[in-house]
Protein backbone atom coordinates (compact mmCIF):
# COMPACT_ATOMS: atom_id res chain seq x y z
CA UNK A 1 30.54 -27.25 45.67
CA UNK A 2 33.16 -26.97 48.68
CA UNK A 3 36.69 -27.56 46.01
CA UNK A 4 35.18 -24.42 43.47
CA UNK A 5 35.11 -22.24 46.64
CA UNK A 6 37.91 -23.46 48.57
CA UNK A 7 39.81 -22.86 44.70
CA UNK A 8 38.51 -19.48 44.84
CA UNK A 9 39.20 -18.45 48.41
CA UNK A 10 42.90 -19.90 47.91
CA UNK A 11 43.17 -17.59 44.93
CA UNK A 12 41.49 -14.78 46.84
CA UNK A 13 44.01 -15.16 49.58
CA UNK A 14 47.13 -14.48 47.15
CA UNK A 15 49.14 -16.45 49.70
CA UNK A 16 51.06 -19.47 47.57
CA UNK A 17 51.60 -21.65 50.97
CA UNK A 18 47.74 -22.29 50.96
CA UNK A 19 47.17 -23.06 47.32
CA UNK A 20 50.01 -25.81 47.56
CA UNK A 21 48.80 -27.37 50.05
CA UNK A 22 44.96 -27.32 48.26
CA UNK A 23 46.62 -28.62 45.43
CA UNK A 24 48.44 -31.59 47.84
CA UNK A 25 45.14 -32.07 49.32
CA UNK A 26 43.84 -32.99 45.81
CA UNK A 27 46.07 -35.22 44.66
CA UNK A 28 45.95 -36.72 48.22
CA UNK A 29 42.45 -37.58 47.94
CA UNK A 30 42.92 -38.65 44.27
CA UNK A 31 40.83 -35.17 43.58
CA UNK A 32 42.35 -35.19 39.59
CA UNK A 33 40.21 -32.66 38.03
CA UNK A 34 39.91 -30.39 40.90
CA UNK A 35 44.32 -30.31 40.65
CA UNK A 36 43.88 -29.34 37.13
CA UNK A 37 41.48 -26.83 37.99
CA UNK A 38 43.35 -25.26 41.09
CA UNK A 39 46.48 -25.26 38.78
CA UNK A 40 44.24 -23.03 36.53
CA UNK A 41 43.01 -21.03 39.21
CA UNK A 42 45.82 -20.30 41.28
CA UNK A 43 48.66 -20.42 38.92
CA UNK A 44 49.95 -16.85 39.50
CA UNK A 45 50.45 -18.47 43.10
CA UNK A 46 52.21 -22.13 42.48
CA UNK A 47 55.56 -21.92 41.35
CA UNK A 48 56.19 -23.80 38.28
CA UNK A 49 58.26 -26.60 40.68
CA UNK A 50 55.78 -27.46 43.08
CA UNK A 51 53.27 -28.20 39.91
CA UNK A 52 55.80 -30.42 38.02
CA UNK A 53 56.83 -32.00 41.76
CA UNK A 54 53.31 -32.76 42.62
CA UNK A 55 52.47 -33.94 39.23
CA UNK A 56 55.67 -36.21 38.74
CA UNK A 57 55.45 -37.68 42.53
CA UNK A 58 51.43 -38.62 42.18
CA UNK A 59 51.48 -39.64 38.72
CA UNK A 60 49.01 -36.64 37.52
CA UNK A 61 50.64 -36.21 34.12
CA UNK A 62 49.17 -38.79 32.54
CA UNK A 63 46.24 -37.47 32.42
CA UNK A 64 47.21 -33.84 31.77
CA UNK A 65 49.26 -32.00 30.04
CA UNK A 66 51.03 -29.26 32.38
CA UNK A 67 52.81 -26.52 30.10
CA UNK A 68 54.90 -23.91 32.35
């Protein structure tokens, strides 16, 4: 499926600017699960603030529980 590779490839690309803006694209297009998973797959990239931002702002939380 397109979001496990574009996950990956974000990841791959160690650059944080491009897994942000996957993980905006997510929430964006109301893509829950695949922000969880990004969060898990890229979280040596996201800084700790842009996940609680994004969460808070899109109302993500309720669903998940984000521990930095």
């Amino acid at each position: 499926m397109y979001t496990q590779d574009a996950m990956e490839t974000a990841a791959q690309s160690a650059d944080p600017e491009i897994a942000e803006e996957l993980l905006h694209y997510f929430v964006d297009n109301n893509e829950r699960e695949c922000f969880a998973a990004s969060l898990y797959t890229c979280y040596d990239l996201i800084k700790p603030d842009v996940a609680m931002e994004v969460n808070l702002t899109h109302m993500v939380g309720h669903l998940y529980s984000i521990k930095l």
